[in-house]
Protein backbone atom coordinates (compact mmCIF):
# COMPACT_ATOMS: atom_id res chain seq x y z
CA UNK A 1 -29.08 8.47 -102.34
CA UNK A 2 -27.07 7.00 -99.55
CA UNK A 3 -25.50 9.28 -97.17
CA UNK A 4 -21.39 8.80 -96.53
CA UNK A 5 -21.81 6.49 -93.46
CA UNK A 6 -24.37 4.07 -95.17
CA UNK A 7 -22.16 4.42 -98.43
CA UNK A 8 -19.01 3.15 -96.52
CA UNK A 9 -20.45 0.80 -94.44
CA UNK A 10 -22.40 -1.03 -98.11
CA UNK A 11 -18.49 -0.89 -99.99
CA UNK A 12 -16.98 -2.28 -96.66
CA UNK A 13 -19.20 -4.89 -96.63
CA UNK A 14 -18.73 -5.63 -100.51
CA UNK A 15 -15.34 -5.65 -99.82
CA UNK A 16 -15.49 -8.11 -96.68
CA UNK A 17 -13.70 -5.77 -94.36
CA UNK A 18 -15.34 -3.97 -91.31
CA UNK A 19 -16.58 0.05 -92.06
CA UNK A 20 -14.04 2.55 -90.41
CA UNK A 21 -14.83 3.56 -86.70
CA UNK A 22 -15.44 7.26 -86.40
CA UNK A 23 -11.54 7.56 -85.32
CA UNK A 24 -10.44 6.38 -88.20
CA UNK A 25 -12.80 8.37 -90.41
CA UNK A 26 -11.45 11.46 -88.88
CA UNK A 27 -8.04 10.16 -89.05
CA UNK A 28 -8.78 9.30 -92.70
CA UNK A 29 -10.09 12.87 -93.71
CA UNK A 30 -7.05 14.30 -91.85
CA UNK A 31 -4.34 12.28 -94.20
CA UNK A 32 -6.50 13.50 -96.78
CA UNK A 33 -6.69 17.28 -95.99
CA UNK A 34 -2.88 17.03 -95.17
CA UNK A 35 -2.15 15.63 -98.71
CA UNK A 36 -4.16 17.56 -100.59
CA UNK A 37 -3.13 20.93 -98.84
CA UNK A 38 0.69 20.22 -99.26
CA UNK A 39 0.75 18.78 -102.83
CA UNK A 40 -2.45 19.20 -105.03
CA UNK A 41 -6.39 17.53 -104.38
CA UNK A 42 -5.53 14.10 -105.90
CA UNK A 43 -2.80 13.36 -103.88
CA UNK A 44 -5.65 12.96 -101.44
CA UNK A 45 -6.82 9.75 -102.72
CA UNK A 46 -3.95 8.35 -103.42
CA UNK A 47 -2.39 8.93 -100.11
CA UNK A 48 -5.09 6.90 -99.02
CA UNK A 49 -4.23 4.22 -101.28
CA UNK A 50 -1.00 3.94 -100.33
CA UNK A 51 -1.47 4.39 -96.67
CA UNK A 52 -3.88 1.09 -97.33
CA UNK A 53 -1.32 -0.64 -99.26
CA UNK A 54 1.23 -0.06 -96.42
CA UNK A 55 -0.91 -1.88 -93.72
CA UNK A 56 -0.36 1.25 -91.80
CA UNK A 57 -3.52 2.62 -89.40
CA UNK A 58 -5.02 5.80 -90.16
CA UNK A 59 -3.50 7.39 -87.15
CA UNK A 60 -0.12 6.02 -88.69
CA UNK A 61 -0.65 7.11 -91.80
CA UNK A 62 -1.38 10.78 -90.95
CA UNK A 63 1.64 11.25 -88.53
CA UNK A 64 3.67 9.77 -91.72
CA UNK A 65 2.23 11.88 -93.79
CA UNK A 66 2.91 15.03 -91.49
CA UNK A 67 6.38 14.22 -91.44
CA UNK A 68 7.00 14.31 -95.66
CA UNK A 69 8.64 17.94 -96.29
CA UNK A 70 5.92 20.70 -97.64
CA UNK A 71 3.47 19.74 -95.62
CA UNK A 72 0.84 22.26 -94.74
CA UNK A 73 1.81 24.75 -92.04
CA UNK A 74 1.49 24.74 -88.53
CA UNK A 75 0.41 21.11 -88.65
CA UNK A 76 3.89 19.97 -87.31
């Protein structure tokens, strides 16, 4: 079984895009944590989606996501 970085870096590749720097994987699990914490656990995927769709960065994407009301406390 392949661990998350070899994983990610294999789908990347099938996909034609570079694999996420370790930034943006943190950044990435952040926007995740923040969606799934304020709404329910799917959201956190789909956040992701979206943030994808937008062309926004990770970084981007999490301070948007920080700024949509019910986030998760003390994360302002």
């Amino acid at each position: 079984m392949m661990d998350r970085a070899q994983w990610i870096k294999t789908f990347a590749a099938e996909l034609g895009v570079p694999s996420p720097s370790e930034d943006e994987v943190e950044f990435v699990l952040a926007l995740a944590g923040e969606a799934a914490h304020a709404s329910e656990r799917s959201a956190a995927p789909l956040a992701c989606w979206v943030a994808a769709q937008a062309g926004f960065s990770a970084r981007e994407a999490l301070e948007a996501a920080r700024m949509v009301p019910g986030g998760a406390p003390g994360e302002r």
